[in-house]
N, C-alpha and C. Protein backbone atom coordinates (compact mmCIF):
# COMPACT_ATOMS: atom_id res chain seq x y z
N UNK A 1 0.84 -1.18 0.00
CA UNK A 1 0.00 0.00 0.00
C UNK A 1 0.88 1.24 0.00
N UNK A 2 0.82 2.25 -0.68
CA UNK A 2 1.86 3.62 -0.77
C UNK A 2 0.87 4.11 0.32
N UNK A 3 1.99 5.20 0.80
CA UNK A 3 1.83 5.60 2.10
C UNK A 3 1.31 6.67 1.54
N UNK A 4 0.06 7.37 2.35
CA UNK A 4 -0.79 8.32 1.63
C UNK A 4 0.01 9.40 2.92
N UNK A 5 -0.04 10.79 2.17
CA UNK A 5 0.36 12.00 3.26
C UNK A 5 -0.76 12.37 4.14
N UNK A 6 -2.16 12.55 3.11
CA UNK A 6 -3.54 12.80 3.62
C UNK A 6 -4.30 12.01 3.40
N UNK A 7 -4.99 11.80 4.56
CA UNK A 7 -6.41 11.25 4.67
C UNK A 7 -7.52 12.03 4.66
N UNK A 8 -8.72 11.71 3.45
CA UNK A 8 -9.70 12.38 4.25
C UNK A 8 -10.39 11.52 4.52
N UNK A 9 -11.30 12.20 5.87
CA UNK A 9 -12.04 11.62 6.85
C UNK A 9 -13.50 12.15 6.40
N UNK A 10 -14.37 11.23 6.71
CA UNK A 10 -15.82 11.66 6.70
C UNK A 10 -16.09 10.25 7.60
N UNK A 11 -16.67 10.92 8.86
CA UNK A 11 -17.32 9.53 9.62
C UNK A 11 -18.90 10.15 10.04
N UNK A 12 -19.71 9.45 9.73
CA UNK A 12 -20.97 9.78 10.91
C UNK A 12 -20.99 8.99 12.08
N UNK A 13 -21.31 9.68 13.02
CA UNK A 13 -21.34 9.08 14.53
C UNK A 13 -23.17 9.28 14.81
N UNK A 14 -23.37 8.11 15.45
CA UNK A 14 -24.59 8.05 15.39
C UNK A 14 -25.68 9.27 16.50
N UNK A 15 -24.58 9.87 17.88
CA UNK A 15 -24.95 10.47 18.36
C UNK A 15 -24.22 12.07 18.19
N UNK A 16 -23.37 12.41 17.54
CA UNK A 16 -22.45 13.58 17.23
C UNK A 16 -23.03 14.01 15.80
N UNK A 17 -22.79 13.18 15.08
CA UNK A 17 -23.61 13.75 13.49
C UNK A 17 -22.12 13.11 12.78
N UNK A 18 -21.81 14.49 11.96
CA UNK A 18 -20.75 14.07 10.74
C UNK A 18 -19.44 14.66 11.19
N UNK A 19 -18.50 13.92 11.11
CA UNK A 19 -16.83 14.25 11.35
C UNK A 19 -16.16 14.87 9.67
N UNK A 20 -15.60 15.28 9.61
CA UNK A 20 -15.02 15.60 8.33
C UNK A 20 -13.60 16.67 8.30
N UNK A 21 -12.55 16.00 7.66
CA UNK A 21 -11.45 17.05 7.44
C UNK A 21 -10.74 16.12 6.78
N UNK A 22 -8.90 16.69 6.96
CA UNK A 22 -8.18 15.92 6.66
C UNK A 22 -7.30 15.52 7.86
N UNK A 23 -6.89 14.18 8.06
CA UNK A 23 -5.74 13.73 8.67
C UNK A 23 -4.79 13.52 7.97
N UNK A 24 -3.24 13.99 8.46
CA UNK A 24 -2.09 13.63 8.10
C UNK A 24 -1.45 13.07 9.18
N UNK A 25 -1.39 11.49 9.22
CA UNK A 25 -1.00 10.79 10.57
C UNK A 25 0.23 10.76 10.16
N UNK A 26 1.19 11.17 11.40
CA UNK A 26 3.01 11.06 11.17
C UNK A 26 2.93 9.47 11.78
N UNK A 27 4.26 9.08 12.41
CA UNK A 27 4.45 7.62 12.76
C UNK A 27 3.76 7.38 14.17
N UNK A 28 3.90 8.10 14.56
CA UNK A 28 3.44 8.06 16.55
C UNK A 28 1.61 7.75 15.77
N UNK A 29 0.84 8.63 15.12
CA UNK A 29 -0.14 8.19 14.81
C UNK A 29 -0.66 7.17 14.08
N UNK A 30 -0.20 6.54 13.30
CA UNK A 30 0.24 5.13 12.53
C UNK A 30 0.49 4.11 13.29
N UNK A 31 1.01 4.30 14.33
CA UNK A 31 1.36 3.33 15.54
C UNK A 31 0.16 3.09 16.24
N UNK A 32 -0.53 3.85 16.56
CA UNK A 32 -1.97 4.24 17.77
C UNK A 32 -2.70 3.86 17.19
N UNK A 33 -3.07 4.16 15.38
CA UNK A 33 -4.06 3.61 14.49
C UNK A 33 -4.01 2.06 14.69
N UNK A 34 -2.82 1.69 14.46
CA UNK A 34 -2.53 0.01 14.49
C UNK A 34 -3.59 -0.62 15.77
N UNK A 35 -2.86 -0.24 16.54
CA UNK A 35 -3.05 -0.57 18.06
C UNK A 35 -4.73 -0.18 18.07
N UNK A 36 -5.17 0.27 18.07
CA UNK A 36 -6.45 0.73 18.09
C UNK A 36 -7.33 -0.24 16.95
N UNK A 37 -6.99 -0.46 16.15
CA UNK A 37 -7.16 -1.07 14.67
C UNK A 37 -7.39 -2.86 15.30
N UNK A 38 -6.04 -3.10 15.61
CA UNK A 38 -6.32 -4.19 16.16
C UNK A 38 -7.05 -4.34 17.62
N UNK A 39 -7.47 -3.57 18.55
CA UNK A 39 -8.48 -3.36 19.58
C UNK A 39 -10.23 -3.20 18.88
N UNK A 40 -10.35 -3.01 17.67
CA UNK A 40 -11.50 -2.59 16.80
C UNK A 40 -11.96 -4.08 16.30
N UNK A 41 -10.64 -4.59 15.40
CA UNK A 41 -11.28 -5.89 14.31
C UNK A 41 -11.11 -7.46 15.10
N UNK A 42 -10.77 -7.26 16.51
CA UNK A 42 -10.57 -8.28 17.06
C UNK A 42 -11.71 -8.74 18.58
N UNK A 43 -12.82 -7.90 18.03
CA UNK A 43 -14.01 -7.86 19.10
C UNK A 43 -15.28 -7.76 18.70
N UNK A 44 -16.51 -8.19 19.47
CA UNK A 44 -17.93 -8.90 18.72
C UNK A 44 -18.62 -7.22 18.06
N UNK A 45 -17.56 -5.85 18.43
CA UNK A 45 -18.41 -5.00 18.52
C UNK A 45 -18.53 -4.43 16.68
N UNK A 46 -18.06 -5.37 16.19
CA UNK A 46 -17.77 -5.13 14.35
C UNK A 46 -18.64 -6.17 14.13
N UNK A 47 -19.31 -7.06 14.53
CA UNK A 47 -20.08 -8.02 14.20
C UNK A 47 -21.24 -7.93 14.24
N UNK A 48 -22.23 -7.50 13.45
CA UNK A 48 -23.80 -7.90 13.46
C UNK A 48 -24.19 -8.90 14.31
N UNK A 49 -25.37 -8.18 14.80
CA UNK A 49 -25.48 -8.75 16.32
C UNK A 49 -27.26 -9.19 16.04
N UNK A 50 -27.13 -10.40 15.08
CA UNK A 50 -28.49 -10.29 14.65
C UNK A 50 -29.62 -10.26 15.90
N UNK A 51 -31.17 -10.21 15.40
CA UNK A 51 -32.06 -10.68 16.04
C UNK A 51 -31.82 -12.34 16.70
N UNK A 52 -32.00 -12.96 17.88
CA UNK A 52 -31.67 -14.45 18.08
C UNK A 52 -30.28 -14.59 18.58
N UNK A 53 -29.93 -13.75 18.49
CA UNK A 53 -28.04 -14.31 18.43
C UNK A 53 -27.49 -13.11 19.53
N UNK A 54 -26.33 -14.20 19.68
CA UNK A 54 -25.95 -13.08 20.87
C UNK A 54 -26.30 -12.62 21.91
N UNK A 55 -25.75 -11.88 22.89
CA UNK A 55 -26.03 -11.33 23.98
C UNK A 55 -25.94 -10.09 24.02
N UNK A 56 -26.72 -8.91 24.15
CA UNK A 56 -26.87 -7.45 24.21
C UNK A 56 -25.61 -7.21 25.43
N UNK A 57 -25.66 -8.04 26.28
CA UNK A 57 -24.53 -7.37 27.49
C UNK A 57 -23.46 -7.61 27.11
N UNK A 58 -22.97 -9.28 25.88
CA UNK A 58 -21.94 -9.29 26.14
C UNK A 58 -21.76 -7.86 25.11
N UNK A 59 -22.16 -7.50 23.96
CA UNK A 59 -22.01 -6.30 22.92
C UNK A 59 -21.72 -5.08 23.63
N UNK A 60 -22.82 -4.68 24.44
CA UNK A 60 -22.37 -3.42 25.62
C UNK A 60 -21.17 -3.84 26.00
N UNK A 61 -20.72 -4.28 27.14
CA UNK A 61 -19.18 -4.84 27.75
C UNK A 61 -18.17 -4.46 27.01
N UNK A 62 -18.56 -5.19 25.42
CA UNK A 62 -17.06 -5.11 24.69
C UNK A 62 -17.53 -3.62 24.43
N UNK A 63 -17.88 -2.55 23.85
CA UNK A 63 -18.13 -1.64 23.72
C UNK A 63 -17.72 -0.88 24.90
N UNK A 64 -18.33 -1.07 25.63
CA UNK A 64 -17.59 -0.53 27.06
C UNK A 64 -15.86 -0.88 27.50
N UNK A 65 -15.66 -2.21 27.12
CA UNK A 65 -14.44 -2.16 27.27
C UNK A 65 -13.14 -0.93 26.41
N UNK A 66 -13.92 -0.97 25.44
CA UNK A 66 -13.00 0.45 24.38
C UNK A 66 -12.54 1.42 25.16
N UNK A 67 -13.18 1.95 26.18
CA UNK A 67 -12.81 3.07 26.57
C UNK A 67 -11.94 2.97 27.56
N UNK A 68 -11.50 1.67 27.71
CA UNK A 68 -10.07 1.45 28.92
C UNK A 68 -8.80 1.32 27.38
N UNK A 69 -9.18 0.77 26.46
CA UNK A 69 -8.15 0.38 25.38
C UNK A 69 -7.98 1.61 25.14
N UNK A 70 -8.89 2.57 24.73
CA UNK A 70 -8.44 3.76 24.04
C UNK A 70 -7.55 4.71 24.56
N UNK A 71 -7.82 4.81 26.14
CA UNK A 71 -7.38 5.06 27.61
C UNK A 71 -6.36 4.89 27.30
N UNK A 72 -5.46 3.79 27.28
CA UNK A 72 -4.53 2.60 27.16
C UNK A 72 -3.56 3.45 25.79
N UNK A 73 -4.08 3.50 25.01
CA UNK A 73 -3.56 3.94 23.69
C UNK A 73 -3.09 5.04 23.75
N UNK A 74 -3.69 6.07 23.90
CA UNK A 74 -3.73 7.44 24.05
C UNK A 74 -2.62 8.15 25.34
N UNK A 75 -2.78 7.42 26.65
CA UNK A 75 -1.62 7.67 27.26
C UNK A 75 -0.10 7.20 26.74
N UNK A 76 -0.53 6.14 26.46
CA UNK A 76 0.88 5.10 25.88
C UNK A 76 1.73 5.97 24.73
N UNK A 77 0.88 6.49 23.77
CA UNK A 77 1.02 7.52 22.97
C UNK A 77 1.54 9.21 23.06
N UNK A 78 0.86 9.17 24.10
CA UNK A 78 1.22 11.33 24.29
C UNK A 78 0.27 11.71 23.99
N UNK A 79 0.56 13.33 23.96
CA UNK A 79 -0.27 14.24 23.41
C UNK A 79 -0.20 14.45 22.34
N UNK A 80 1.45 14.23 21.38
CA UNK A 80 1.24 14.06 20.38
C UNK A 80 0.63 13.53 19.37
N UNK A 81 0.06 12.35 19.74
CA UNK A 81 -1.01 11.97 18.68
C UNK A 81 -2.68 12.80 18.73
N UNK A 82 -2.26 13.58 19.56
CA UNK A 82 -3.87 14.39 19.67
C UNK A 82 -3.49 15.59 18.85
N UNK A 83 -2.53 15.74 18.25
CA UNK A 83 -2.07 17.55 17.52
C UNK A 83 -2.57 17.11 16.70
N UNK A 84 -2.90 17.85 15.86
CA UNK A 84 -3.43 18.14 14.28
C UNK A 84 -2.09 18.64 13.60
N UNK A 85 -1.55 17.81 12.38
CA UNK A 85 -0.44 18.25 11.63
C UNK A 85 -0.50 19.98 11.06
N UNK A 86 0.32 20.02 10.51
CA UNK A 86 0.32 21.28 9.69
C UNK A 86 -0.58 20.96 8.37
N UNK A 87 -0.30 19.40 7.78
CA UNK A 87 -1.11 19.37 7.19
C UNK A 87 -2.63 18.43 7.00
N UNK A 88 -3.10 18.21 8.80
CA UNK A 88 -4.17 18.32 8.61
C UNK A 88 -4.94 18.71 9.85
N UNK A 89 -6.29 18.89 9.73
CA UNK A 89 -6.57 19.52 10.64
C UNK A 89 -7.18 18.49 11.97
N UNK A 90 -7.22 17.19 11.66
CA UNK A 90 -7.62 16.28 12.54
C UNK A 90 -6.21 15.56 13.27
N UNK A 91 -6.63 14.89 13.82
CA UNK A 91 -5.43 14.07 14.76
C UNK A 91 -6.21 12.76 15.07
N UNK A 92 -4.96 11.58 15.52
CA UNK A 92 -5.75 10.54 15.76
C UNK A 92 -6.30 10.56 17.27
N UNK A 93 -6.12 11.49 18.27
CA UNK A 93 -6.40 11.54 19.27
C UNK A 93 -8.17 12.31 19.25
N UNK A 94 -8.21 13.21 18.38
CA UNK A 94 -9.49 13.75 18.41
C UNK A 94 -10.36 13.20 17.51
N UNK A 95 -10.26 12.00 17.12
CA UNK A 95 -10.83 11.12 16.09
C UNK A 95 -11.14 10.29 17.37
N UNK A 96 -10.61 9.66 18.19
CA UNK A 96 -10.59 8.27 19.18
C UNK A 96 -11.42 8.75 20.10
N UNK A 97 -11.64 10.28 20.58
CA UNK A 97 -12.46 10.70 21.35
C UNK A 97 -13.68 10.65 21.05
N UNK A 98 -13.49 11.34 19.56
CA UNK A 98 -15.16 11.47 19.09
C UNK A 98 -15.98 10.27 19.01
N UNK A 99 -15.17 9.11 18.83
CA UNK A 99 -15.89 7.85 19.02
C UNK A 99 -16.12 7.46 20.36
N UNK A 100 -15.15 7.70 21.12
CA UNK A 100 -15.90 7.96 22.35
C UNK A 100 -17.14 8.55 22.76
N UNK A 101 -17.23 9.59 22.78
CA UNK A 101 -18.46 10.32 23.23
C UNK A 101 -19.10 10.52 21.85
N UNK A 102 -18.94 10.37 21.17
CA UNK A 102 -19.92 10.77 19.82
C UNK A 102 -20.79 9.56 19.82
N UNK A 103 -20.43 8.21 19.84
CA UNK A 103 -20.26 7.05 19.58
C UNK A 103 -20.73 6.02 20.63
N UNK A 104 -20.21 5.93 21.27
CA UNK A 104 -20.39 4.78 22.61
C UNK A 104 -20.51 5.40 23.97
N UNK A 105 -20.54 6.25 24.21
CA UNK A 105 -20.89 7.06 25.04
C UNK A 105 -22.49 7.32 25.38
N UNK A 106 -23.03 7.81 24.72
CA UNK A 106 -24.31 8.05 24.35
C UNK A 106 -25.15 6.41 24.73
N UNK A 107 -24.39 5.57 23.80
CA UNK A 107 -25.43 4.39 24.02
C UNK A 107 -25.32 3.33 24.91
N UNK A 108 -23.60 3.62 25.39
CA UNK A 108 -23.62 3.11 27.02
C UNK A 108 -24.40 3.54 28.11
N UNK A 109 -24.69 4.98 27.97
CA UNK A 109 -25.13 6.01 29.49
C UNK A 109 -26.44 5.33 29.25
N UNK A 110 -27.24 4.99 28.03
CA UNK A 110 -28.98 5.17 28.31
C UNK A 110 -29.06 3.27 28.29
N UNK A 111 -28.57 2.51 28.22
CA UNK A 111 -28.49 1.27 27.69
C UNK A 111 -28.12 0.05 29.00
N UNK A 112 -26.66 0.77 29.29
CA UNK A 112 -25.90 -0.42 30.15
C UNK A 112 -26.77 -0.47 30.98
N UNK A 113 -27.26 0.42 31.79
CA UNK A 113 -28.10 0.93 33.06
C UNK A 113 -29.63 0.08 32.91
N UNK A 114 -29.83 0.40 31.96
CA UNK A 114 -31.23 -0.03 32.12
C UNK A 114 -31.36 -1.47 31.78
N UNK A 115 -30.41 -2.15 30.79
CA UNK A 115 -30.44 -3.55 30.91
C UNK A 115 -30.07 -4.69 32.07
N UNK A 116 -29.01 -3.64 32.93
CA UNK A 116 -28.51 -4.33 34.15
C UNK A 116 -30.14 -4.45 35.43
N UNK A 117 -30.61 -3.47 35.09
CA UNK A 117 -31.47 -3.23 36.00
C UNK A 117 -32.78 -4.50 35.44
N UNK A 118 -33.03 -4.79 34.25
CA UNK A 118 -33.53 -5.32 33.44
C UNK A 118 -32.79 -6.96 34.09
N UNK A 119 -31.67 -7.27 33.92
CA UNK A 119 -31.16 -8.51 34.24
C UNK A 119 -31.54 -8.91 35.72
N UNK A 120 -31.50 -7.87 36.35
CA UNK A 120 -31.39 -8.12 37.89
C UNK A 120 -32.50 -8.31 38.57
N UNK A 121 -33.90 -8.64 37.63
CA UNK A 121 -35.13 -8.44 37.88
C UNK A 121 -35.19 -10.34 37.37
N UNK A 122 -34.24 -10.82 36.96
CA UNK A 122 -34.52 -11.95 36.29
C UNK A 122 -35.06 -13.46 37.36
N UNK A 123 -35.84 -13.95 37.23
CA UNK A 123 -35.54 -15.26 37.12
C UNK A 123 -35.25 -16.13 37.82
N UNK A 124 -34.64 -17.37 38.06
CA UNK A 124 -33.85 -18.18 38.60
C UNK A 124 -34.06 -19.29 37.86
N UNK A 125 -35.39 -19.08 37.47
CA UNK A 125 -35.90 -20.29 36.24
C UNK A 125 -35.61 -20.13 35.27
N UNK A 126 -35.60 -19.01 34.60
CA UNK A 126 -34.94 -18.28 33.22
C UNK A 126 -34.15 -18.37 33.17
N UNK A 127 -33.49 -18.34 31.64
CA UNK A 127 -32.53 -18.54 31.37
C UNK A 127 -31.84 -17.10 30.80
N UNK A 128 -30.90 -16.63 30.63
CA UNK A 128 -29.89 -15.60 30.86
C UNK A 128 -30.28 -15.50 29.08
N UNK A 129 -30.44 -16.16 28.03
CA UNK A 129 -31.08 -15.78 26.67
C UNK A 129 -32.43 -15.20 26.45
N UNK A 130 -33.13 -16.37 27.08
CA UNK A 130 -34.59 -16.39 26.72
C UNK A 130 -34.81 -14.98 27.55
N UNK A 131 -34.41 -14.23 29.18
CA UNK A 131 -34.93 -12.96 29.72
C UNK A 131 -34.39 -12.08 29.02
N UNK A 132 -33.48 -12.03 28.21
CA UNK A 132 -32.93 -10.64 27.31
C UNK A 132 -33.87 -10.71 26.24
N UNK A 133 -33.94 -11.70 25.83
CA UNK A 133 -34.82 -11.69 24.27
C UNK A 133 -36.07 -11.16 24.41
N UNK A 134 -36.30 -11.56 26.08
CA UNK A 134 -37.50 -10.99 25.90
C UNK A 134 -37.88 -10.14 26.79
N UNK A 135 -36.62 -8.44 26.68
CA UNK A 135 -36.85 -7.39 26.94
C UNK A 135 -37.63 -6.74 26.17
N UNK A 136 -38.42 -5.94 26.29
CA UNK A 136 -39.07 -5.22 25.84
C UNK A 136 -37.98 -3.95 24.91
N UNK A 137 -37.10 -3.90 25.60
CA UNK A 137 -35.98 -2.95 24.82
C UNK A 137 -35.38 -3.59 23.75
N UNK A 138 -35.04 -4.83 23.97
CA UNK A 138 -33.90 -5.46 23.36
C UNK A 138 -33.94 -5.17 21.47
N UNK A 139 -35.28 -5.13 21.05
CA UNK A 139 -34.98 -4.59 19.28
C UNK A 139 -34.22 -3.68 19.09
N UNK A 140 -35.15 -2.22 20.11
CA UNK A 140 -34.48 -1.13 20.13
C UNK A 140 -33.10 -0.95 20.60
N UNK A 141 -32.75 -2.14 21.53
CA UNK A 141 -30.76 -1.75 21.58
C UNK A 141 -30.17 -2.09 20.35
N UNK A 142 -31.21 -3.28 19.92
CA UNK A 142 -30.04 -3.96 18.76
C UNK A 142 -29.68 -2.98 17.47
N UNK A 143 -30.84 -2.45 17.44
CA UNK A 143 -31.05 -1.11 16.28
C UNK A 143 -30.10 -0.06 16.37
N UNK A 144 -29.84 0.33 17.84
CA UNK A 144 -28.45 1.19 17.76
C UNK A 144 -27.20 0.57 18.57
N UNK A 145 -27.04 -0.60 18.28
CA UNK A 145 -25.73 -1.53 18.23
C UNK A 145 -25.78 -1.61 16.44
N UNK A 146 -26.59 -1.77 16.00
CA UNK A 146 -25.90 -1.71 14.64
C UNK A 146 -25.92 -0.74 13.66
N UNK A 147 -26.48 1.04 14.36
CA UNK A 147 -26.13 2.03 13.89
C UNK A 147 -24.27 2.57 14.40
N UNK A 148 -24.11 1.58 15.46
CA UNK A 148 -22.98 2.22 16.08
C UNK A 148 -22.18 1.07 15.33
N UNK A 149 -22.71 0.15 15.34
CA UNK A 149 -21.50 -0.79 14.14
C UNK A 149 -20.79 -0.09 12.96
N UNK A 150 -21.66 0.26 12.55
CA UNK A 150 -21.67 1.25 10.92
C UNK A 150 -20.44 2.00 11.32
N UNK A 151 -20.82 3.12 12.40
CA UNK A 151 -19.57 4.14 12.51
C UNK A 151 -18.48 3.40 12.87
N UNK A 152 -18.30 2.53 13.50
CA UNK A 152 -16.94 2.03 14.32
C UNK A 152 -16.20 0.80 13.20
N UNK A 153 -17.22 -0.05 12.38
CA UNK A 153 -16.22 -0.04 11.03
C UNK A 153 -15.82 1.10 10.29
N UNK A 154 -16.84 2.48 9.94
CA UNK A 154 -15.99 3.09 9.30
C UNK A 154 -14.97 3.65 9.58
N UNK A 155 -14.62 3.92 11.16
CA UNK A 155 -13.65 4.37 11.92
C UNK A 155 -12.17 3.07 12.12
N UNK A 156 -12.86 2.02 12.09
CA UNK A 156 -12.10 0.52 11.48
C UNK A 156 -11.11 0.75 10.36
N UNK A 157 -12.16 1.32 9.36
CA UNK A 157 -11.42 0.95 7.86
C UNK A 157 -10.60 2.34 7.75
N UNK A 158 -11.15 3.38 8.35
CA UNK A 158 -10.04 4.85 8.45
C UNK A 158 -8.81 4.02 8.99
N UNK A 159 -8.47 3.70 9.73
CA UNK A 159 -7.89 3.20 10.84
C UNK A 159 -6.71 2.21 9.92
N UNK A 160 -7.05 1.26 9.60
CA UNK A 160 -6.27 0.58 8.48
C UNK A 160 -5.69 1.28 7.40
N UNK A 161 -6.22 2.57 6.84
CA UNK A 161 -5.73 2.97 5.97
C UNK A 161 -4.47 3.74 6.86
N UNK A 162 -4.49 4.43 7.66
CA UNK A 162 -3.50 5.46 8.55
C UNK A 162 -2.52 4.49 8.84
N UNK A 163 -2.78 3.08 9.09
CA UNK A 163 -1.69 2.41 9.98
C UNK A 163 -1.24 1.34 8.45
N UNK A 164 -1.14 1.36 7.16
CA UNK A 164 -1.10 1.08 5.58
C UNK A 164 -1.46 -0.55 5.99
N UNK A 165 -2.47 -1.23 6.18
CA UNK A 165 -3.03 -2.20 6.46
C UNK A 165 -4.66 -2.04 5.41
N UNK A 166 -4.64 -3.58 5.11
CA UNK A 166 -6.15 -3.72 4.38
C UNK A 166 -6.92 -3.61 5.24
N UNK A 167 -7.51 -3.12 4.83
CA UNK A 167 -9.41 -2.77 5.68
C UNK A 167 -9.91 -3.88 6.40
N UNK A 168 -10.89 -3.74 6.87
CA UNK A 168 -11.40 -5.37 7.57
C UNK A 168 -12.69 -5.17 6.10
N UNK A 169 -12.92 -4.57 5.56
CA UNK A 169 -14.08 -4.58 4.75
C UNK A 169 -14.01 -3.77 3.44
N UNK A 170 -12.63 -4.35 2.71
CA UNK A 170 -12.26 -3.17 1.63
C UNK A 170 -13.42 -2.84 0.01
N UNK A 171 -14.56 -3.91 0.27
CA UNK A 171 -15.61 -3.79 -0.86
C UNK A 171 -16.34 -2.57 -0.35
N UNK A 172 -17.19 -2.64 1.08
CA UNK A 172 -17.99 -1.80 1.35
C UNK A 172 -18.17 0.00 0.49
């Protein structure tokens, strides 16, 4: 892959709206992309989470877990990966945030809470599938688990391109 100088970015975040500029990631940001890249394509939160399948908590969790990795990344990194080059006006640090709070933020605060509270009402006879399935919420989480899928592959496949790696989804 030739090493591109600029990236442009266009992401929608499902709770922020539209991201847009250019990134010019130097090496410190190429490094963080990686690392982040592989924290992204190696978890259920890139996976369609059909109707039937799966667990809504374990999806929250890993979603929730991001924000200790990113944590993780971002200190490990500096502040330098949060500058915006000369020639562009984004950084990979203010890209990793916005998925933070643009992103998983939003649908952790209204979600984790109310499903835990939802679990803890369960059962003893039930089974840990059959009482999620049959939350009354559970369509509506799955609906924005897979609006937030959308952004966090496209933030995936940004991600691969900055760190010169194939996409996890180079047709899309």
């Amino acid at each position: 892959m030739p090493r591109l100088e600029k990236i442009n970015v266009e992401l929608t975040l499902p709770f922020l709206g539209k991201i847009s500029g250019q990134w010019a990631p130097d090496e410190a940001e190429r490094q963080a992309a990686w690392e982040m890249y592989v924290e992204l394509a190696t978890r259920i939160t890139i996976q369609p989470l059909a109707p039937g399948e799966g667990l809504l908590r374990e999806a929250l969790t890993s979603y929730y877990s991001l924000f200790a990795a990113t944590r993780t990344i971002l200190r490990e990194h500096g502040p330098r990966v949060a500058q915006p080059s000369r020639d562009g006006d984004l950084s990979f640090g203010y890209l990793a945030l916005a998925i933070l709070n643009g992103a998983l933020r939003p649908l952790l605060s209204r979600w984790h809470p109310e499903l835990l509270n939802y679990e803890q009402q369960r059962p003893p006879t039930e089974t840990i599938t059959h009482w999620e399935d049959s939350w009354p919420h559970a369509p509506a989480v799955r609906q924005q688990l897979q609006t937030t899928r959308q952004a966090i592959l496209d933030y995936a496949d940004l991600l691969a391109v900055a760190a010169e790696v194939p996409p996890l989804h180079p047709n899309r």
